[in-house]
PDB file of N, CA and C in Angstrom:
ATOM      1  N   UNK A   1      -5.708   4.170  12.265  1.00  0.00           N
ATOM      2  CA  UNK A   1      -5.117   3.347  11.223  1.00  0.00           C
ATOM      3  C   UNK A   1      -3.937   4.093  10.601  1.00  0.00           C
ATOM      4  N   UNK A   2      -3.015   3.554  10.327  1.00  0.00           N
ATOM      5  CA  UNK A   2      -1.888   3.600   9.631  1.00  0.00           C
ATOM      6  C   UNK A   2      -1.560   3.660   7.657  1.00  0.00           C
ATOM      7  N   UNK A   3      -0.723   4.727   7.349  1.00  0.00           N
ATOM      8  CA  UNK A   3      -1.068   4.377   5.968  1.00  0.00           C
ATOM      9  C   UNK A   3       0.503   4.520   5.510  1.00  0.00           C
ATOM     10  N   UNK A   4       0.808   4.170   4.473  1.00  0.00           N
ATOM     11  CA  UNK A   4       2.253   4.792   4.343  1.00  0.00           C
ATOM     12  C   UNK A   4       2.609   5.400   2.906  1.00  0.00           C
ATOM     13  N   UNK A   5       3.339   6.199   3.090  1.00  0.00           N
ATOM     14  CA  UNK A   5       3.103   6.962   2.074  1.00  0.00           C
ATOM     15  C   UNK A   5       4.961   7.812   1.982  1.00  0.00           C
ATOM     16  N   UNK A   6       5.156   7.459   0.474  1.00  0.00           N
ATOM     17  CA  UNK A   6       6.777   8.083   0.562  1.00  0.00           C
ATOM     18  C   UNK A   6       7.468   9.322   0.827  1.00  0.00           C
ATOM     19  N   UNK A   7       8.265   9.199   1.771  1.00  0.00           N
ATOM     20  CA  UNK A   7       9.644  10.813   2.051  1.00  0.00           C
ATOM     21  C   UNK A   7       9.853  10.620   0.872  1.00  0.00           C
ATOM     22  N   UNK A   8      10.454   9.928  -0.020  1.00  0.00           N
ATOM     23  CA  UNK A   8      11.152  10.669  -1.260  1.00  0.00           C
ATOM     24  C   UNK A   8      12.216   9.557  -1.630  1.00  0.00           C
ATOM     25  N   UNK A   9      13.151   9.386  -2.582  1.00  0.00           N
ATOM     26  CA  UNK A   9      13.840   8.408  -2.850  1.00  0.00           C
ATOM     27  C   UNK A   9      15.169   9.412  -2.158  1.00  0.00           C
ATOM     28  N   UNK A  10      16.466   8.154  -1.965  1.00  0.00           N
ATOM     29  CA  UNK A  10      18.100   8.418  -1.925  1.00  0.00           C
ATOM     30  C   UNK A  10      18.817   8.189  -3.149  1.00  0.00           C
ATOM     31  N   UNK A  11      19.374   8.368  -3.626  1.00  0.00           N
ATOM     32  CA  UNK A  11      19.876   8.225  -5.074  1.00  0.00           C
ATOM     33  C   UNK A  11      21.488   7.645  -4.078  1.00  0.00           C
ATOM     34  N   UNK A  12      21.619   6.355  -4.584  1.00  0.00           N
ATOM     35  CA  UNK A  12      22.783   5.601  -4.233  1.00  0.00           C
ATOM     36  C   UNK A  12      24.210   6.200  -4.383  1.00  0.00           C
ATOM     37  N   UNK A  13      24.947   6.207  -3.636  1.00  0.00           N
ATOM     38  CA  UNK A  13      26.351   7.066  -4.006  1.00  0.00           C
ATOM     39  C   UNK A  13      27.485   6.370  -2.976  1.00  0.00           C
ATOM     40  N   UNK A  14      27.272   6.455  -1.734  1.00  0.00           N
ATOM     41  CA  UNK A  14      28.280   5.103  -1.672  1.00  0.00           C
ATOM     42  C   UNK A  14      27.779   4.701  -0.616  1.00  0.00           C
ATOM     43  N   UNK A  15      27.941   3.419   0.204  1.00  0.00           N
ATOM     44  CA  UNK A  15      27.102   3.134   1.829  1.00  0.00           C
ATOM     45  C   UNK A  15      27.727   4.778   2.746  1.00  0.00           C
ATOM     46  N   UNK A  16      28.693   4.740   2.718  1.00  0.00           N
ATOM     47  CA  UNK A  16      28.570   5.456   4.017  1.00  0.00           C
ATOM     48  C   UNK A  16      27.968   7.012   3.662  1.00  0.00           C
ATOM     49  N   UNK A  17      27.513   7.458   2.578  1.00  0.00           N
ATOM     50  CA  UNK A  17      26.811   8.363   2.187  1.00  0.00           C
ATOM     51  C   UNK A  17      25.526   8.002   2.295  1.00  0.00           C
ATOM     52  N   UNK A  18      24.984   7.053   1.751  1.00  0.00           N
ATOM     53  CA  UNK A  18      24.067   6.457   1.926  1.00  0.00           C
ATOM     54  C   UNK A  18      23.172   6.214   3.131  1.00  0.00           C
ATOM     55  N   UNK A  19      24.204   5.907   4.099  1.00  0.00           N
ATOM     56  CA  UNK A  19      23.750   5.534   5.645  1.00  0.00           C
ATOM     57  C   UNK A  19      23.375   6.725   6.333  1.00  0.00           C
ATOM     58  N   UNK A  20      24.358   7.950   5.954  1.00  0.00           N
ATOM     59  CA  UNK A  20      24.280   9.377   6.604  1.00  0.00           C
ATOM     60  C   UNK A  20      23.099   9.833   5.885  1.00  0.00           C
ATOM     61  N   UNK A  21      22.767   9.782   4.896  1.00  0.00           N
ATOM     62  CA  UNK A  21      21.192  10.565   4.423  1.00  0.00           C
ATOM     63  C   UNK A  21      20.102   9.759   5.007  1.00  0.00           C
ATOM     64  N   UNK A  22      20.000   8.191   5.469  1.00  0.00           N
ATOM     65  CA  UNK A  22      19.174   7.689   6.021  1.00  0.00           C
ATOM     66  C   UNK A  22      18.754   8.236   6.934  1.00  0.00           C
ATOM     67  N   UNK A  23      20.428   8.516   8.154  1.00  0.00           N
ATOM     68  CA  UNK A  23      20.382   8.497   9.156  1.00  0.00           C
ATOM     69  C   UNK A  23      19.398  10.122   9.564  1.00  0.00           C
ATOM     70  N   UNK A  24      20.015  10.869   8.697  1.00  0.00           N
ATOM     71  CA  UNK A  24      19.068  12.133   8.245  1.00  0.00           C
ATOM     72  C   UNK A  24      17.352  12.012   8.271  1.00  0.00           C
ATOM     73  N   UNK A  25      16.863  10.861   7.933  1.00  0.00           N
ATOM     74  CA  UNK A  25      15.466  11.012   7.965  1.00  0.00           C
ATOM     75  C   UNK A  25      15.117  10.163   8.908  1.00  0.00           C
ATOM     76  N   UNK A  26      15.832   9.560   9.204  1.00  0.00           N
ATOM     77  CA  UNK A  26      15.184   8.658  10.853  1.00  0.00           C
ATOM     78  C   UNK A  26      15.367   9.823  11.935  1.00  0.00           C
ATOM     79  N   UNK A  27      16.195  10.878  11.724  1.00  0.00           N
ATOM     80  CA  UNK A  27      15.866  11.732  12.971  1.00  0.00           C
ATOM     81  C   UNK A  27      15.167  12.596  12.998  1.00  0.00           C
ATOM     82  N   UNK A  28      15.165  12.944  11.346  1.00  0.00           N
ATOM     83  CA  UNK A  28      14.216  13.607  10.894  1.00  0.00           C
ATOM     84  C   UNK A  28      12.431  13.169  11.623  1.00  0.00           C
ATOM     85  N   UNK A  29      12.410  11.891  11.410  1.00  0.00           N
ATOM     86  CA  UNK A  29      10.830  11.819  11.083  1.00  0.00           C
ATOM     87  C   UNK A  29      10.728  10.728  12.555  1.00  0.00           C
ATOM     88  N   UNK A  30      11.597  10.292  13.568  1.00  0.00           N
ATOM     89  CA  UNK A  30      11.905  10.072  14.762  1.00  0.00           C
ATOM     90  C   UNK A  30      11.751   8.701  14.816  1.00  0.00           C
ATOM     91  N   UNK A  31      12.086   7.475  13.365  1.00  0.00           N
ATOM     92  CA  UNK A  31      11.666   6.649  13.064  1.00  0.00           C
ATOM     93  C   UNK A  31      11.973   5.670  14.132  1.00  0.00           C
ATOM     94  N   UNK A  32      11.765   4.520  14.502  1.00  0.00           N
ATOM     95  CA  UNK A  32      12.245   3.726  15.624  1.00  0.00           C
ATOM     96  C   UNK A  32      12.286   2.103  15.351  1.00  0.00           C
ATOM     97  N   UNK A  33      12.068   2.162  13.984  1.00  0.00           N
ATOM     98  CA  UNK A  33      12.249   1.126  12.722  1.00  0.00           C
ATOM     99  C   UNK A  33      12.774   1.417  11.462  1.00  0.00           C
ATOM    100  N   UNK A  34      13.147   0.501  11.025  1.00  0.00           N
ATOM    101  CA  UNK A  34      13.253   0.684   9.508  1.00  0.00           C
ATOM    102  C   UNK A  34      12.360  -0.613   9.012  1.00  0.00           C
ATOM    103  N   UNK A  35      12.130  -0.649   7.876  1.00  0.00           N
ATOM    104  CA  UNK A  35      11.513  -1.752   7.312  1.00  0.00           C
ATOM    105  C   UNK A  35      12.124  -1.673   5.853  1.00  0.00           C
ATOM    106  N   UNK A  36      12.915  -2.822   5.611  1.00  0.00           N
ATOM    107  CA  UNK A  36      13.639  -3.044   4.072  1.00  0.00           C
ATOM    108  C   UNK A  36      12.595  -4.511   3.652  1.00  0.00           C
ATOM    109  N   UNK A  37      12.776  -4.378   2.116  1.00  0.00           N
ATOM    110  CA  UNK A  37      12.429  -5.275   1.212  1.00  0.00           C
ATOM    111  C   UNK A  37      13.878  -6.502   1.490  1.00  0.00           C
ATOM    112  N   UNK A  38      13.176  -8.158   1.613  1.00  0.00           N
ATOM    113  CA  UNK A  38      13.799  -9.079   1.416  1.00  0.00           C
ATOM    114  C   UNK A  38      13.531  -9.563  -0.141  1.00  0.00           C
ATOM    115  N   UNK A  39      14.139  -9.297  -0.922  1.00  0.00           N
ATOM    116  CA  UNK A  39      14.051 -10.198  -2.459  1.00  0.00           C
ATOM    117  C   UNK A  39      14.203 -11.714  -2.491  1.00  0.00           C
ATOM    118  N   UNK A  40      13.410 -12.480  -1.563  1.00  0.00           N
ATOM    119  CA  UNK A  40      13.278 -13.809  -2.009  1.00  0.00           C
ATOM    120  C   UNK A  40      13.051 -14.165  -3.296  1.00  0.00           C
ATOM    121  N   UNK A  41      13.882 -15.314  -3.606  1.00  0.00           N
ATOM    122  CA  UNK A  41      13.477 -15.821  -5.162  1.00  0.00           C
ATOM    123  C   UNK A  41      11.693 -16.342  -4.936  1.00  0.00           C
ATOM    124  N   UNK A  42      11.371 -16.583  -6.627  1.00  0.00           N
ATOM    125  CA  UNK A  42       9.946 -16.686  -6.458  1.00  0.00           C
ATOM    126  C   UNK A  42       9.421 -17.694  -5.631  1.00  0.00           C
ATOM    127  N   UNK A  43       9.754 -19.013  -5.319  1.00  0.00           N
ATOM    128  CA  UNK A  43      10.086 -19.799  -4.875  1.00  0.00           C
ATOM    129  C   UNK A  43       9.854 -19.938  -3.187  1.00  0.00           C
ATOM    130  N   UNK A  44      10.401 -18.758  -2.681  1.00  0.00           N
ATOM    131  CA  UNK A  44      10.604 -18.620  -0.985  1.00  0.00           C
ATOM    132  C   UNK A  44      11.871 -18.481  -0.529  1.00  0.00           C
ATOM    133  N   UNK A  45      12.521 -19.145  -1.493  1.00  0.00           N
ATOM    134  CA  UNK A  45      14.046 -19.213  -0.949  1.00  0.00           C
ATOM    135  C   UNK A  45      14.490 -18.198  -0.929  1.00  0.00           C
ATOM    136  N   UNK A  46      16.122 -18.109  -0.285  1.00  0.00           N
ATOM    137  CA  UNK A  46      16.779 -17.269  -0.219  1.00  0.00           C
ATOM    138  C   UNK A  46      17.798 -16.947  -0.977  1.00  0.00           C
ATOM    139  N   UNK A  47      17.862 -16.543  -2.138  1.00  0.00           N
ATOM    140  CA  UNK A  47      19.243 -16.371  -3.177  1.00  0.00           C
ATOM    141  C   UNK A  47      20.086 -15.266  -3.054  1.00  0.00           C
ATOM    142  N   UNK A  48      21.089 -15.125  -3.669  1.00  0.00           N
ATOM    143  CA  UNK A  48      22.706 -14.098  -3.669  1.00  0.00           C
ATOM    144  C   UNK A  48      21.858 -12.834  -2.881  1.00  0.00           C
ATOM    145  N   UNK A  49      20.266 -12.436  -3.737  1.00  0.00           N
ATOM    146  CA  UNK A  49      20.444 -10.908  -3.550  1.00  0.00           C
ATOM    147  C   UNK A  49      19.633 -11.226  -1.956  1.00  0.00           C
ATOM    148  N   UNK A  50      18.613 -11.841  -1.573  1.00  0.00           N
ATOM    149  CA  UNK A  50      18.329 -12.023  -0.475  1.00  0.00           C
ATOM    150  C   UNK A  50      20.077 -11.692   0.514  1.00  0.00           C
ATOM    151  N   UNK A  51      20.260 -12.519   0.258  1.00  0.00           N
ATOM    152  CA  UNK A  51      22.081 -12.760   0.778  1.00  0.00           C
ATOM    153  C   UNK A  51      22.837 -11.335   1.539  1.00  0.00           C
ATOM    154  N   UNK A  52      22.290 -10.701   0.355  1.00  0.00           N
ATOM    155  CA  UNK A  52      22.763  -9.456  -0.195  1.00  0.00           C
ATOM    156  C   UNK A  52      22.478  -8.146   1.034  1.00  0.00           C
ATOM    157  N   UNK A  53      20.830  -8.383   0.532  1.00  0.00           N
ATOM    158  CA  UNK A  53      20.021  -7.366   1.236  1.00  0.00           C
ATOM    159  C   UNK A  53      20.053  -7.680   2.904  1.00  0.00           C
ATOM    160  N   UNK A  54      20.119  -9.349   3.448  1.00  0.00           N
ATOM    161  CA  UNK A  54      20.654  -9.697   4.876  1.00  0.00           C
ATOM    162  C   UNK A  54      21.763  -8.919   5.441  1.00  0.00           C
ATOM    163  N   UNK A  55      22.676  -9.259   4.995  1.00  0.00           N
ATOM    164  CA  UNK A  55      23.922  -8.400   5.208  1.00  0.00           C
ATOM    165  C   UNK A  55      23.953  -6.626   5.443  1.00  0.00           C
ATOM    166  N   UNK A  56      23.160  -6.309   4.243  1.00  0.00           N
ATOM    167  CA  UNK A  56      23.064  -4.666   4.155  1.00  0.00           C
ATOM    168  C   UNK A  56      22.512  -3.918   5.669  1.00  0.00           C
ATOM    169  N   UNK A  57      21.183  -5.099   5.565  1.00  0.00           N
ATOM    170  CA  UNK A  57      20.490  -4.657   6.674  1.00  0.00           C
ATOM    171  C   UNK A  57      21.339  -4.546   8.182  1.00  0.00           C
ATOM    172  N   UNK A  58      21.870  -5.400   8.236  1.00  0.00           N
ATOM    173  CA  UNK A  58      22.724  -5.803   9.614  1.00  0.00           C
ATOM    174  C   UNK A  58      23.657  -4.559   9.747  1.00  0.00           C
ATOM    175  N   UNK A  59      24.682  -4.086   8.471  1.00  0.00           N
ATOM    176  CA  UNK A  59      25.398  -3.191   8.507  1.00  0.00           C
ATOM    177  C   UNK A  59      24.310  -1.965   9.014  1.00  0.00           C
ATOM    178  N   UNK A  60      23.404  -1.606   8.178  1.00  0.00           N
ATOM    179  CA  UNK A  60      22.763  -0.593   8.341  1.00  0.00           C
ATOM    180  C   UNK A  60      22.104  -0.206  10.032  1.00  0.00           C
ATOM    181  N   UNK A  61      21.641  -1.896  10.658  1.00  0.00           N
ATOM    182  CA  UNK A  61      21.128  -1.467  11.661  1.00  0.00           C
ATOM    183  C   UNK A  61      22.071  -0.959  12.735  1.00  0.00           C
ATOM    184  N   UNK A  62      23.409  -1.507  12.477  1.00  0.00           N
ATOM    185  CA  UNK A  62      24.734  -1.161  13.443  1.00  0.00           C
ATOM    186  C   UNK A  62      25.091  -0.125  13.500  1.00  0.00           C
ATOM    187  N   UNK A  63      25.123   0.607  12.206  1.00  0.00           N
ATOM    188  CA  UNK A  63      25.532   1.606  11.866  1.00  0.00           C
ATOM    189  C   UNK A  63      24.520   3.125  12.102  1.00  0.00           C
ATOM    190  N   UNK A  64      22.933   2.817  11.740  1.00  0.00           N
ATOM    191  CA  UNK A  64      22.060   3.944  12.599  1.00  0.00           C
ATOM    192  C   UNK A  64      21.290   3.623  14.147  1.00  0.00           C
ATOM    193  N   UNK A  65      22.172   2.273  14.074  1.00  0.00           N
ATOM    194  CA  UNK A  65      21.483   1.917  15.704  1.00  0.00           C
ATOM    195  C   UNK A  65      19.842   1.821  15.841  1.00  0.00           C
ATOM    196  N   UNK A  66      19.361   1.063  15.177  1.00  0.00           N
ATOM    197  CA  UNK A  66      18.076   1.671  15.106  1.00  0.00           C
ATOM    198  C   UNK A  66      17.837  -0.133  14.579  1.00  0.00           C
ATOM    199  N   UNK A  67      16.791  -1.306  14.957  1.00  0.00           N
ATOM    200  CA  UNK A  67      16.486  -1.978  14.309  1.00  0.00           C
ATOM    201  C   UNK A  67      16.002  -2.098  12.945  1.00  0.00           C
ATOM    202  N   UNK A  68      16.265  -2.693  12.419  1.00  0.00           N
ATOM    203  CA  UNK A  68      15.888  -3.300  11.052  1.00  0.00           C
ATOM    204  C   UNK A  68      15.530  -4.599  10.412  1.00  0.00           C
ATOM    205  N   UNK A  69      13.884  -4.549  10.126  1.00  0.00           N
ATOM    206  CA  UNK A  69      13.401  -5.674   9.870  1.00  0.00           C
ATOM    207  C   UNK A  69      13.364  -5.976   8.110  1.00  0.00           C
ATOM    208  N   UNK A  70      13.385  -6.946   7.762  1.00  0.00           N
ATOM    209  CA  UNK A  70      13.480  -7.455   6.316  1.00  0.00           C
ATOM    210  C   UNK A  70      11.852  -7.930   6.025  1.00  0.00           C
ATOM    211  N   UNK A  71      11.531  -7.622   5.088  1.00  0.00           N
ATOM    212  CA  UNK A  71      10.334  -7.828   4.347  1.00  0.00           C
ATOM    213  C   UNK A  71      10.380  -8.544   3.463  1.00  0.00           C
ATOM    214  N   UNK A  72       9.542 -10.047   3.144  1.00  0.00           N
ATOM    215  CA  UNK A  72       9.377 -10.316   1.466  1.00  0.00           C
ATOM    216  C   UNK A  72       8.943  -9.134   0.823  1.00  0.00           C
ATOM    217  N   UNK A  73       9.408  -9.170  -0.025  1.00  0.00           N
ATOM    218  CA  UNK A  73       9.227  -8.178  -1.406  1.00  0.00           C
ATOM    219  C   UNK A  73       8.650  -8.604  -2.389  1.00  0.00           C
ATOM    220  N   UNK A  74       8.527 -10.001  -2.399  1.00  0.00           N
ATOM    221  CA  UNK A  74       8.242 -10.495  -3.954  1.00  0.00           C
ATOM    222  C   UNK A  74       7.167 -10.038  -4.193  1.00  0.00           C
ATOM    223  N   UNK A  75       6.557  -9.612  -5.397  1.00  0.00           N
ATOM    224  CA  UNK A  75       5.644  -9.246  -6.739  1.00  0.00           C
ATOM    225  C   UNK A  75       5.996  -7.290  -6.002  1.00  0.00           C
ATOM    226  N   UNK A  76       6.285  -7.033  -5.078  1.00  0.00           N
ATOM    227  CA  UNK A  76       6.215  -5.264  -4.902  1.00  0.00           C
ATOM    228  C   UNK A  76       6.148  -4.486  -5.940  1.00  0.00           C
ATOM    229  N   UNK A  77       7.215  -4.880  -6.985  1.00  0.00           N
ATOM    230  CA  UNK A  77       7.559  -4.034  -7.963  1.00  0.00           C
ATOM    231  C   UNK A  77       6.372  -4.591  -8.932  1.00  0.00           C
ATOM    232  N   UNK A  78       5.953  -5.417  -8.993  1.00  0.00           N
ATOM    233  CA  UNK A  78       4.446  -5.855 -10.221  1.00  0.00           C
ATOM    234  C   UNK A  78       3.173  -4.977  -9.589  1.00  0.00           C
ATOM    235  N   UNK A  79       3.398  -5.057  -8.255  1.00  0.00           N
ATOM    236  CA  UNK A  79       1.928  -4.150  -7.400  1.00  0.00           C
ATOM    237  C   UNK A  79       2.135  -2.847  -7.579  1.00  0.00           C
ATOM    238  N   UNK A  80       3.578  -2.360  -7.633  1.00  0.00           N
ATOM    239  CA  UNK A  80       3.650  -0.804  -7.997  1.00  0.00           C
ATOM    240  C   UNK A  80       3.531  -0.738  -9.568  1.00  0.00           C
ATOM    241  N   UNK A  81       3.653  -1.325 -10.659  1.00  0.00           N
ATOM    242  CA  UNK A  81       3.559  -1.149 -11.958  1.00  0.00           C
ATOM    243  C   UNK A  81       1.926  -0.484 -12.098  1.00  0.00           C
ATOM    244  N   UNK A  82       1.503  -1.979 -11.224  1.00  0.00           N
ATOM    245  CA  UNK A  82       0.008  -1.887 -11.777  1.00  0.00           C
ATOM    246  C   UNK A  82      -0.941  -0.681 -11.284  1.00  0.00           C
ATOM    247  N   UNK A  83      -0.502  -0.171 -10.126  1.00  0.00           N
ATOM    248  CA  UNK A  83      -1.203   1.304  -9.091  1.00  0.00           C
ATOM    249  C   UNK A  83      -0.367   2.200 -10.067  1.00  0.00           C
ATOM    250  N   UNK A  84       0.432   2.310 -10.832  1.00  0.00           N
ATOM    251  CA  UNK A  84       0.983   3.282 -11.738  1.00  0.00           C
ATOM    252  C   UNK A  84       0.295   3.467 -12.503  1.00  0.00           C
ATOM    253  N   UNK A  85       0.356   2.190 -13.483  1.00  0.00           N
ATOM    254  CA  UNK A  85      -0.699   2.231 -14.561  1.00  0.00           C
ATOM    255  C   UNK A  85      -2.190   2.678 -14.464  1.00  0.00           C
ATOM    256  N   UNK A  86      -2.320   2.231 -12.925  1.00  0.00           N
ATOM    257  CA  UNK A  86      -4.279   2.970 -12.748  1.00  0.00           C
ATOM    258  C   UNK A  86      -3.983   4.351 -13.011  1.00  0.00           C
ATOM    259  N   UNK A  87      -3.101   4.906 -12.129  1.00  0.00           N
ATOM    260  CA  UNK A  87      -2.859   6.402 -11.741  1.00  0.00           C
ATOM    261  C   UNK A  87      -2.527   6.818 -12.984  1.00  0.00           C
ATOM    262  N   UNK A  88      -2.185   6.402 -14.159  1.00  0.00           N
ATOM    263  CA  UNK A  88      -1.918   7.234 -15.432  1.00  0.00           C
ATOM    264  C   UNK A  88      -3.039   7.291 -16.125  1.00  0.00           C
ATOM    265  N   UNK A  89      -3.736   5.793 -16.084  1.00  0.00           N
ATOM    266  CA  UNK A  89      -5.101   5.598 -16.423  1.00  0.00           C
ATOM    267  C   UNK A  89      -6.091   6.983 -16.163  1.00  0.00           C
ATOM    268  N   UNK A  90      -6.136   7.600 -15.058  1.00  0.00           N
ATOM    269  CA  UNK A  90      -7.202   8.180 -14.217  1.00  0.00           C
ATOM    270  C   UNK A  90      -6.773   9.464 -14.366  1.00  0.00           C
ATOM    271  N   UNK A  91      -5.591  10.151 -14.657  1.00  0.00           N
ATOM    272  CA  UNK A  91      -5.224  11.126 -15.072  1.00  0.00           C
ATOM    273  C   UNK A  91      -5.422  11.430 -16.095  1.00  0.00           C
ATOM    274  N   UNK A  92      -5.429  10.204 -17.121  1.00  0.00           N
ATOM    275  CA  UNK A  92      -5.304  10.695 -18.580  1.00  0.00           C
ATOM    276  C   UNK A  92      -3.881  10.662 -19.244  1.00  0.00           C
ATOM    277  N   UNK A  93      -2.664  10.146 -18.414  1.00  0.00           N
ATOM    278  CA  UNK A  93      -1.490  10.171 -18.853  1.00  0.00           C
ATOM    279  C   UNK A  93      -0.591   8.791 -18.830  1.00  0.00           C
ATOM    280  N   UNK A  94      -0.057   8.517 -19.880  1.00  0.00           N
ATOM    281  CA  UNK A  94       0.468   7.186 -20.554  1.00  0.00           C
ATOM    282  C   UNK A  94       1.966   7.301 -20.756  1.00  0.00           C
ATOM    283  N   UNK A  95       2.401   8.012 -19.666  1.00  0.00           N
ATOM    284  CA  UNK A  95       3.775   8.237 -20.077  1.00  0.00           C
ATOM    285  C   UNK A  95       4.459   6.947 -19.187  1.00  0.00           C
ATOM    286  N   UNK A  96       6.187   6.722 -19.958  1.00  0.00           N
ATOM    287  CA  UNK A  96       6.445   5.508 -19.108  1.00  0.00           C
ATOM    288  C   UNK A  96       7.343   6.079 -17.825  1.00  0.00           C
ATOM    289  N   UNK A  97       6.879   5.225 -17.013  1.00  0.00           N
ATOM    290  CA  UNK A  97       7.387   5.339 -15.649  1.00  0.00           C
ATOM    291  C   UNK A  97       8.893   5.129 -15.413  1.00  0.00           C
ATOM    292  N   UNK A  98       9.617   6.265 -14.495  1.00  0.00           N
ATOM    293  CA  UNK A  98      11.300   6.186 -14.298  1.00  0.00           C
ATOM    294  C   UNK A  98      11.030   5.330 -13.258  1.00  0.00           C
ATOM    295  N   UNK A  99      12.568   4.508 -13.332  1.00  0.00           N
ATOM    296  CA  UNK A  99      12.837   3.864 -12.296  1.00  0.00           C
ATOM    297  C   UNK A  99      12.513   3.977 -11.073  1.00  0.00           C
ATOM    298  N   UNK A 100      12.751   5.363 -10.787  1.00  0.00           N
ATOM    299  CA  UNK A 100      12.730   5.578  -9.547  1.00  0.00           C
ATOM    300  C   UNK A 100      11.057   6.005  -8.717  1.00  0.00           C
ATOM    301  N   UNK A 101      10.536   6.453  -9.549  1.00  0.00           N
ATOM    302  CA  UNK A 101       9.427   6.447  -8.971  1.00  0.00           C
ATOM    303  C   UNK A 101       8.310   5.033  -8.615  1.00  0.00           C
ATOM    304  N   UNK A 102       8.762   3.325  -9.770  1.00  0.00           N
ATOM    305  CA  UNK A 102       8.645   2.816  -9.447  1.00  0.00           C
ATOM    306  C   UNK A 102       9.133   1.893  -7.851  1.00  0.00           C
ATOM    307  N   UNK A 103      10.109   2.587  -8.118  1.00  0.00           N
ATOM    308  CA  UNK A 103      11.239   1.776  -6.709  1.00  0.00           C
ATOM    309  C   UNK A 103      10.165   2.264  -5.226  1.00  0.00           C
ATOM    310  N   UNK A 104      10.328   3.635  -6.147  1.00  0.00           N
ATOM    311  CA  UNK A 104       9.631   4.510  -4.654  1.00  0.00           C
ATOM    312  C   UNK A 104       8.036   3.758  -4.004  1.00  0.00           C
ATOM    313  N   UNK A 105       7.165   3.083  -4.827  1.00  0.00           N
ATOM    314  CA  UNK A 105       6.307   3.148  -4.812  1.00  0.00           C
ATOM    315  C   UNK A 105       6.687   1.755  -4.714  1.00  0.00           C
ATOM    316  N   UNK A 106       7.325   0.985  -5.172  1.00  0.00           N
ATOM    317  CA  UNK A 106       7.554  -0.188  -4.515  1.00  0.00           C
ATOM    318  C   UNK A 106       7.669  -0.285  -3.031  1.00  0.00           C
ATOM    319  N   UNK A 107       8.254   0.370  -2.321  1.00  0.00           N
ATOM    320  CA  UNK A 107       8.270   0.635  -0.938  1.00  0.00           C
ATOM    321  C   UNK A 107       7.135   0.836  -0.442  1.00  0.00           C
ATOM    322  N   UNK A 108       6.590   1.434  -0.499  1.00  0.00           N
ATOM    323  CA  UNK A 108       5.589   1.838  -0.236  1.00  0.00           C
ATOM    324  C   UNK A 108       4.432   0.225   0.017  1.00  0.00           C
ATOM    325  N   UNK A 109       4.386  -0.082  -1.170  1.00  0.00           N
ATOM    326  CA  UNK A 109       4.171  -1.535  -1.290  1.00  0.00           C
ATOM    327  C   UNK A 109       4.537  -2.391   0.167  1.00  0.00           C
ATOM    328  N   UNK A 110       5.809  -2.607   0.189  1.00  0.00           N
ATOM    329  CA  UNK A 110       5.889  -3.322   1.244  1.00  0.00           C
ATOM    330  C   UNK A 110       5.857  -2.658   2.106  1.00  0.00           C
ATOM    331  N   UNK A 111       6.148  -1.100   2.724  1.00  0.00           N
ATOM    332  CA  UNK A 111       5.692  -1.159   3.916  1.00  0.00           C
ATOM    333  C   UNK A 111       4.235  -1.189   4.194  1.00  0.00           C
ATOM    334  N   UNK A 112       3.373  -1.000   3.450  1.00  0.00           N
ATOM    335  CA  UNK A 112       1.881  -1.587   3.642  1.00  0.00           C
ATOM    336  C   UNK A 112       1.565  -3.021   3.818  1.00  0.00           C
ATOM    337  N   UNK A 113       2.519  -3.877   3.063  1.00  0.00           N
ATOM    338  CA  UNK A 113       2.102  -5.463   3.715  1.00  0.00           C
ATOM    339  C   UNK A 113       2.958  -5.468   4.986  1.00  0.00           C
ATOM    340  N   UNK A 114       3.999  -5.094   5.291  1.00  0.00           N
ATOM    341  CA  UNK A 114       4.403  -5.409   7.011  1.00  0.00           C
ATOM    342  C   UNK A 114       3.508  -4.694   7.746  1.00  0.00           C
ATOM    343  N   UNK A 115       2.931  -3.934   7.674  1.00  0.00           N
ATOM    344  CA  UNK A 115       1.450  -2.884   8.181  1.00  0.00           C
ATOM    345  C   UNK A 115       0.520  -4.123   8.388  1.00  0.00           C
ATOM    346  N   UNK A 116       0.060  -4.288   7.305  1.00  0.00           N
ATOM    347  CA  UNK A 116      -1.181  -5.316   7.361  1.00  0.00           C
ATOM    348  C   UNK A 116      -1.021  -6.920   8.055  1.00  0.00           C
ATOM    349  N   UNK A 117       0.598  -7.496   7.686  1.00  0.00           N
ATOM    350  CA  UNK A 117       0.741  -8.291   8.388  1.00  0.00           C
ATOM    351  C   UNK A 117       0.700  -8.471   9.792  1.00  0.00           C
ATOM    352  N   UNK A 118       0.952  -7.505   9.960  1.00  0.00           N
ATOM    353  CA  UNK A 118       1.062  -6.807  12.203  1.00  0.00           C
ATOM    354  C   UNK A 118      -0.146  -6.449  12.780  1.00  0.00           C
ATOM    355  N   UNK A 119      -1.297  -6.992  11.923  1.00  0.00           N
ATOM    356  CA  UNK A 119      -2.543  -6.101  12.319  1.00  0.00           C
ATOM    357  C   UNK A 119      -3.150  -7.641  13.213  1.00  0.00           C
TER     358      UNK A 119
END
């Protein structure tokens, strides 16, 4: 069985910086996928940032040569709040969560439902 669990965040700086630190951990870790979050509106549909994230992906897969599949995303970031909140719960610590460690753990999120969906 499969589990997934985060390399670490990229801190945004421009695409083609961006693409080169990716490209850094796909050879790093010998990836032969990527798996991105699709931000469908709540709805199903597809709005600007869906739009958005389509496009990115396409650049991105051209650019590390490497396929790239899109994921619904919707509630990710509510499923990572709430595994935060246990984990502060269970520690004993109530501090509020940075962005980024939510983001991070948002991922995480979805690559466990494209996991579970493929099963």
């Amino acid at each position: 069985m499969f589990g997934a669990y985060p390399l670490g965040s990229i801190e945004r700086r421009s695409e083609k910086e961006d693409f080169r630190a990716l490209k850094a951990l796909v050879e790093q870790h010998g990836a032969k996928l990527i798996v991105a979050g699709l931000p469908l509106n709540l709805d199903g549909s597809v709005g600007p940032a869906a739009r958005y994230a389509q496009r990115f992906a396409a650049r991105l897969e051209a650019a590390l040569k490497i396929p790239v599949e899109l994921f619904d995303e919707r509630l990710t970031t509510f499923e990572a709040r709430s595994r935060l909140a246990e984990l502060a719960e269970l520690s004993g610590r109530r501090r509020a969560v940075r962005r980024s460690r939510l983001d991070t753990l948002a991922a995480v999120v979805i690559l466990e439902s494209w996991l579970a969906a493929r099963k």
